[in-house]
N, C-alpha and C. Protein backbone atom coordinates (compact mmCIF):
# COMPACT_ATOMS: atom_id res chain seq x y z
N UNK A 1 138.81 125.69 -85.71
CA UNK A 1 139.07 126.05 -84.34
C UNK A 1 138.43 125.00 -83.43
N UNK A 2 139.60 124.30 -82.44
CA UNK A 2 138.80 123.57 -81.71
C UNK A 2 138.18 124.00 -80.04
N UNK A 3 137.25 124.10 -79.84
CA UNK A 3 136.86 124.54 -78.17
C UNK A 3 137.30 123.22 -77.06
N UNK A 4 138.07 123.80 -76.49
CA UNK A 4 138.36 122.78 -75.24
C UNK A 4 137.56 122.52 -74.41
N UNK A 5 137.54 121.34 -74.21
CA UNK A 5 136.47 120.78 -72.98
C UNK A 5 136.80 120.43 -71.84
N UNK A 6 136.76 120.76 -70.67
CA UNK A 6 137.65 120.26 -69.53
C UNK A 6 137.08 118.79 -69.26
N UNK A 7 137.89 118.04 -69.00
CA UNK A 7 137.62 116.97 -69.09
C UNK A 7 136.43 115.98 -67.75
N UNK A 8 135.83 114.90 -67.96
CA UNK A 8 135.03 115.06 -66.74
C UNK A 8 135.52 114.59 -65.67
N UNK A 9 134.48 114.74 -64.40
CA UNK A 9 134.72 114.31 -63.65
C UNK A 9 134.87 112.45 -63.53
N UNK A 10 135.22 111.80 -62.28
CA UNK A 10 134.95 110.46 -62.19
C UNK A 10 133.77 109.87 -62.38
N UNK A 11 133.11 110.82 -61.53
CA UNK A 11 131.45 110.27 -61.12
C UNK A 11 130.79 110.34 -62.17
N UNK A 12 131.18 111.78 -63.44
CA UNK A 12 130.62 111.90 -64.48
C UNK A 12 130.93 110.78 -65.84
N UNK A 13 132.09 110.32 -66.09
CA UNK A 13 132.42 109.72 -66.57
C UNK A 13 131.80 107.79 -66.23
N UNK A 14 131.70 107.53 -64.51
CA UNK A 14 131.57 106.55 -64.24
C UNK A 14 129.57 106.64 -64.62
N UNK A 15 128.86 107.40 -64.63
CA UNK A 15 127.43 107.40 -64.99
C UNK A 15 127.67 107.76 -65.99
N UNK A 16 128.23 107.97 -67.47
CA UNK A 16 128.57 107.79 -68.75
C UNK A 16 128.75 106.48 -69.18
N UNK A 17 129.73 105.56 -68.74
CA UNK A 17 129.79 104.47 -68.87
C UNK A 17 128.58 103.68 -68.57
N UNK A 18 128.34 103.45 -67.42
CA UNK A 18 126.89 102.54 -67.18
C UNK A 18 125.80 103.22 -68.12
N UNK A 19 125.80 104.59 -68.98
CA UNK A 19 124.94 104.54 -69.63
C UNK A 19 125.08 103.75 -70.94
N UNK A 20 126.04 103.98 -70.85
CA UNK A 20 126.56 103.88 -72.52
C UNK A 20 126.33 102.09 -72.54
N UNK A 21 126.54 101.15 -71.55
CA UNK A 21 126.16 99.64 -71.61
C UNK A 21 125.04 99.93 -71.78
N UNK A 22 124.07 100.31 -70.91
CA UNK A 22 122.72 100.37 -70.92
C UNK A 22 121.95 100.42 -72.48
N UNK A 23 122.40 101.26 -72.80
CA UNK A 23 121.77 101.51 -74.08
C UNK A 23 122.31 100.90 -75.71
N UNK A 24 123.64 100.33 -75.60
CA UNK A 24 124.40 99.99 -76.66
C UNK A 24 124.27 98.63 -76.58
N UNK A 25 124.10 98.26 -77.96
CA UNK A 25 123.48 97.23 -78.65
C UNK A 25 123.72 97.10 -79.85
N UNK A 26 123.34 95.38 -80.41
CA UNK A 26 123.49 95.63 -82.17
C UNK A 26 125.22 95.78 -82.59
N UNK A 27 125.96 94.80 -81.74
CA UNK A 27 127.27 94.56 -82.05
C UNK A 27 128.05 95.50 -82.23
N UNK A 28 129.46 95.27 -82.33
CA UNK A 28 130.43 96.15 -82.11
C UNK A 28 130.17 97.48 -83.08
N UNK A 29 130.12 97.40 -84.50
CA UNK A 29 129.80 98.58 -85.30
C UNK A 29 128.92 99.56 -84.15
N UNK A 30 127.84 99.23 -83.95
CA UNK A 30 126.61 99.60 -83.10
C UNK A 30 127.15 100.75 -82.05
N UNK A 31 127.69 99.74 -81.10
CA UNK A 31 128.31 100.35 -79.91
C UNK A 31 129.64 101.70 -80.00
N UNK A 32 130.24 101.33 -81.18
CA UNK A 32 131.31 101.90 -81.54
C UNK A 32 130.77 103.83 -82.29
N UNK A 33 129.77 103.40 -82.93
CA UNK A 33 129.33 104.37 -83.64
C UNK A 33 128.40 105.29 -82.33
N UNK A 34 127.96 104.69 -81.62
CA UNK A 34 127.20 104.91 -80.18
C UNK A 34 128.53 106.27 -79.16
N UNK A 35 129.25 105.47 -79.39
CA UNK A 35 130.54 105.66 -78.77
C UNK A 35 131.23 106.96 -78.75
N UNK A 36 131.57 106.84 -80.30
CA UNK A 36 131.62 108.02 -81.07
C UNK A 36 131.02 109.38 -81.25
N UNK A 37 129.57 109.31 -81.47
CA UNK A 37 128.95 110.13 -81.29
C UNK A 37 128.83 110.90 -79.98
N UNK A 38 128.58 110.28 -78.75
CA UNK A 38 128.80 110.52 -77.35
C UNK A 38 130.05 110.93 -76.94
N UNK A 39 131.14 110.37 -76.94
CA UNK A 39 132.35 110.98 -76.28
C UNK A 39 133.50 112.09 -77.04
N UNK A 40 132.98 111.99 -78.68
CA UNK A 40 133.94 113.00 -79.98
C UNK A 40 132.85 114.32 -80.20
N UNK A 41 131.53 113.24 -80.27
CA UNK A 41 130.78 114.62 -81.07
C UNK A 41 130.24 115.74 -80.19
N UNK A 42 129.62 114.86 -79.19
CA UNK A 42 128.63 115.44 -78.53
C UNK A 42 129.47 115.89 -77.24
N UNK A 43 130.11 115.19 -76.31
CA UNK A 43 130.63 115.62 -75.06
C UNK A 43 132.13 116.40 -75.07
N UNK A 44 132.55 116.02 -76.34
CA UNK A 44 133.84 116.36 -76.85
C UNK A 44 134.71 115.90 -75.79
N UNK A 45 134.91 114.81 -74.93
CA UNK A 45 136.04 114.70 -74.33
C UNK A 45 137.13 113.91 -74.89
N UNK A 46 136.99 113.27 -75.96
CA UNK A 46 138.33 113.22 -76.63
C UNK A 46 137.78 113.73 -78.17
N UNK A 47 139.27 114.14 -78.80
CA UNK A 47 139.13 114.14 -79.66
C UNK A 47 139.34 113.04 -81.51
N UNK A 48 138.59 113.58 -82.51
CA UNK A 48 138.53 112.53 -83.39
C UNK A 48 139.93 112.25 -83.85
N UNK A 49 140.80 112.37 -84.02
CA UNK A 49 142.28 111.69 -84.26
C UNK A 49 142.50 110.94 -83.30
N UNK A 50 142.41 111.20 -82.12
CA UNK A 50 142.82 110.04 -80.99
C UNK A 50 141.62 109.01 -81.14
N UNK A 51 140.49 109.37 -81.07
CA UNK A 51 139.57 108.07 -80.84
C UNK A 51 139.82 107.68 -81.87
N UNK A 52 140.13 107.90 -83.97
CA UNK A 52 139.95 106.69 -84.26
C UNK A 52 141.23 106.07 -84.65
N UNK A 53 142.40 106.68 -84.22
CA UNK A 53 143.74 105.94 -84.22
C UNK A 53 143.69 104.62 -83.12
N UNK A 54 142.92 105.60 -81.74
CA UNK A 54 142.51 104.39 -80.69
C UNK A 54 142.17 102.63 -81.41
N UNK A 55 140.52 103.26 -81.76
CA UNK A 55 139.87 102.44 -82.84
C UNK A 55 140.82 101.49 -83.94
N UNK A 56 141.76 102.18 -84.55
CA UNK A 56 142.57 101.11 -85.21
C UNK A 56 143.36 99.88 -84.65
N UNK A 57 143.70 100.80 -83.56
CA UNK A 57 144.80 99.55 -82.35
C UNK A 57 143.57 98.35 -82.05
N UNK A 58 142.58 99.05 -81.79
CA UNK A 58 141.31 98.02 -81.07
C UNK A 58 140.78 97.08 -82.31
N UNK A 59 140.85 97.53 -83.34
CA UNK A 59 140.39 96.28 -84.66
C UNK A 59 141.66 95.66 -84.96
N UNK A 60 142.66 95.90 -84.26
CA UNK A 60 143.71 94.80 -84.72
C UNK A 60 143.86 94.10 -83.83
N UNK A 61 143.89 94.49 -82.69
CA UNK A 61 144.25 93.51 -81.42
C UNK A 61 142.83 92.51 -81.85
N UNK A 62 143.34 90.88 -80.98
CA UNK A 62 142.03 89.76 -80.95
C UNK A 62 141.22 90.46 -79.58
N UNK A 63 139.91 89.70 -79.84
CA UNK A 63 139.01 90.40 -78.58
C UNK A 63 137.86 91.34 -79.19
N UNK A 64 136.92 91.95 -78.20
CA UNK A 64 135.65 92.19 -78.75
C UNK A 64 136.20 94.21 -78.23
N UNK A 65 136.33 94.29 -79.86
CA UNK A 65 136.90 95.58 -79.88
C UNK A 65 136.10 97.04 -79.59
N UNK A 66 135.18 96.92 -79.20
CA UNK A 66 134.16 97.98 -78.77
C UNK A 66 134.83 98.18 -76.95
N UNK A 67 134.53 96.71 -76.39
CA UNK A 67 134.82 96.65 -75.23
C UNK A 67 136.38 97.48 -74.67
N UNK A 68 137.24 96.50 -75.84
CA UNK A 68 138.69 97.52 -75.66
C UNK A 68 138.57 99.00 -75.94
N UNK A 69 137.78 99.33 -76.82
CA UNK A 69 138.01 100.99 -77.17
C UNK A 69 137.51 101.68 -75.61
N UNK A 70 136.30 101.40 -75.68
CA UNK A 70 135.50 101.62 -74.02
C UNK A 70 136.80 101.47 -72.91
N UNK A 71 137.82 100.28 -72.84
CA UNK A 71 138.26 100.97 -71.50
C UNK A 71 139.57 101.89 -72.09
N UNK A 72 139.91 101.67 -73.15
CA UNK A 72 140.95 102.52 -73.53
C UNK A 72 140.53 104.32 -73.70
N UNK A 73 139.16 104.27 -73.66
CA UNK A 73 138.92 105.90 -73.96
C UNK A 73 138.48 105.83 -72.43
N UNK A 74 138.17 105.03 -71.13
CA UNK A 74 138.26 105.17 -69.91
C UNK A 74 139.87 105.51 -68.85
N UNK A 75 140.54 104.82 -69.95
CA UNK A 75 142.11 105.25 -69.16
C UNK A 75 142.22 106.31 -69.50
N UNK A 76 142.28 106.73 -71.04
CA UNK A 76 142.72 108.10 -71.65
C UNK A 76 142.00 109.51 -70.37
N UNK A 77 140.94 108.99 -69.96
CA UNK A 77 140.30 109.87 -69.35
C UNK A 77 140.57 109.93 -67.69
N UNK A 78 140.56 108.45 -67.08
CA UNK A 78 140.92 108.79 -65.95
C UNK A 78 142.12 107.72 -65.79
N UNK A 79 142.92 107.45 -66.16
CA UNK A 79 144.09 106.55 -65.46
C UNK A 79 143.38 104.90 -65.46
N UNK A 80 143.95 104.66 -65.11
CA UNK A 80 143.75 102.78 -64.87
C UNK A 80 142.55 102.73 -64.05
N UNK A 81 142.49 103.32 -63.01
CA UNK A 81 140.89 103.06 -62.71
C UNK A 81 139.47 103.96 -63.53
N UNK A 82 140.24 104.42 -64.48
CA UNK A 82 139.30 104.65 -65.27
C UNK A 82 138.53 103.69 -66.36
N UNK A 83 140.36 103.16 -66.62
CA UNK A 83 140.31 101.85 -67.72
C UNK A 83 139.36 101.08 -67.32
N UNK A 84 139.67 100.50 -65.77
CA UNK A 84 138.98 99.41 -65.07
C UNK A 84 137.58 99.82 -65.18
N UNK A 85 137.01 100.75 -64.66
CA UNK A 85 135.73 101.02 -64.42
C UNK A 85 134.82 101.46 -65.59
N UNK A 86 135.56 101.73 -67.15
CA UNK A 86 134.97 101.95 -68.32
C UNK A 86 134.77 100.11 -68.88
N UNK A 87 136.04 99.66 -68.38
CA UNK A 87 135.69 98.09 -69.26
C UNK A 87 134.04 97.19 -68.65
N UNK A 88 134.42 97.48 -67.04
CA UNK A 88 133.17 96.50 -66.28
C UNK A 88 132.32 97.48 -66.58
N UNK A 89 131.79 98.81 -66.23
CA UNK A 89 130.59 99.36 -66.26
C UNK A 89 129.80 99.17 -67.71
N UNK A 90 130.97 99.08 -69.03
CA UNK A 90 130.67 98.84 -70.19
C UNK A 90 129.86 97.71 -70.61
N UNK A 91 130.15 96.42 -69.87
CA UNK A 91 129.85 94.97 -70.03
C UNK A 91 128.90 94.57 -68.59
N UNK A 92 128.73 95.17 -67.78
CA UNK A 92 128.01 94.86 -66.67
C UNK A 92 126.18 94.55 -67.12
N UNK A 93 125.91 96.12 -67.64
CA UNK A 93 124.58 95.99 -68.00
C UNK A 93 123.80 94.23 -68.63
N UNK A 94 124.75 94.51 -69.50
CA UNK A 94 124.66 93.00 -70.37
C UNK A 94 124.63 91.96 -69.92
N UNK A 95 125.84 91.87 -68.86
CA UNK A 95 126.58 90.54 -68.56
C UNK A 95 124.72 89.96 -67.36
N UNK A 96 124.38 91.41 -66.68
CA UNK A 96 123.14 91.25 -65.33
C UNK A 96 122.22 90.76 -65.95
N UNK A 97 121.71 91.55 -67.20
CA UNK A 97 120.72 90.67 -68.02
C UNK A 97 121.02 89.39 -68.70
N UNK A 98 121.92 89.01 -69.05
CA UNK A 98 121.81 87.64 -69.46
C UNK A 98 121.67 86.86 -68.40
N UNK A 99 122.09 87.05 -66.77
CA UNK A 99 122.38 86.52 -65.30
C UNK A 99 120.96 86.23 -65.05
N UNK A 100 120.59 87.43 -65.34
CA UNK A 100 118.92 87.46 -65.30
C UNK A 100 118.02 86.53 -66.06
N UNK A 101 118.04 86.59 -67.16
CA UNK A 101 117.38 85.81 -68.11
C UNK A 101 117.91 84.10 -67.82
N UNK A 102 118.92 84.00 -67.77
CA UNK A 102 118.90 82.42 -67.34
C UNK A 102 118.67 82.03 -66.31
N UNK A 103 118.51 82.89 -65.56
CA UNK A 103 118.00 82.40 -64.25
C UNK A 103 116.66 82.15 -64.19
N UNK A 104 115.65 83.26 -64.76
CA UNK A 104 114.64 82.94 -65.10
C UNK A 104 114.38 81.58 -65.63
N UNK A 105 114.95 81.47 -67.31
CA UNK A 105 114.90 80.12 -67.81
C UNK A 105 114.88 78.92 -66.93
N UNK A 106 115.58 78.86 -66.23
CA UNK A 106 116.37 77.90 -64.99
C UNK A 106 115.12 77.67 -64.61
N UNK A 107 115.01 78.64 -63.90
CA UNK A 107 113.67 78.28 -63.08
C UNK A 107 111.91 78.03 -63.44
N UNK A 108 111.96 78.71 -64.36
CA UNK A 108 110.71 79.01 -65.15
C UNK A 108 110.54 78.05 -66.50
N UNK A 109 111.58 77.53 -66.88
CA UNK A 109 111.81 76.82 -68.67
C UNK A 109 110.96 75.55 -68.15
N UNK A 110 110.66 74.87 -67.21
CA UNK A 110 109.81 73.65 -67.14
C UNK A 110 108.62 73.84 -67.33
N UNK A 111 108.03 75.17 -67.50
CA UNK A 111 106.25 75.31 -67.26
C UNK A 111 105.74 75.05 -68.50
């Protein structure tokens, strides 16, 4: 028997995503299994036949397939600006800290 979950809100979904960068790490397996657990097991907003049929399309297509699953389980949930806002919120965390860290370097790597 499966219990239905109404699905979330934007705002809920959009502070899901920035968590889910935040904390995911340790390459695609990593993130994916991260992923999984959070949006099948625990929040139940999709379910496991769709995410890992998703998952198959995303290891065949070229590209860094965590990232694709992330906005593809962001459209499934809210439409194209869901897509949009699961792919950047997904890669943002990351993308600020590396922005960060070389900038530092930049400035700091002569001492």
């Amino acid at each position: 028997m499966s219990i239905s979950v109404p699905a979330p809100t934007f705002r809920e979904a959009l502070r899901f995503w920035l968590k889910l960068g935040c904390i995911s790490f340790g390459g695609p397996a990593g993130q994916i299994a991260v992923m999984h657990r959070e949006l099948v097991e625990r929040k139940r907003w999709i379910d496991e036949p769709r995410f890992l049929h998703a998952l198959n399309f995303c290891m065949l297509l070229p590209g860094p397939e965590a990232t694709q699953l992330a906005t593809y389980c962001g459209w499934l949930l809210h439409g194209i600006r869901g897509g949009l806002a699961a792919g950047v919120l997904f890669v943002l965390p990351g993308a600020l800290t590396l922005w960060v860290l070389s900038w530092i370097y930049v400035t700091y790597g002569a001492v």
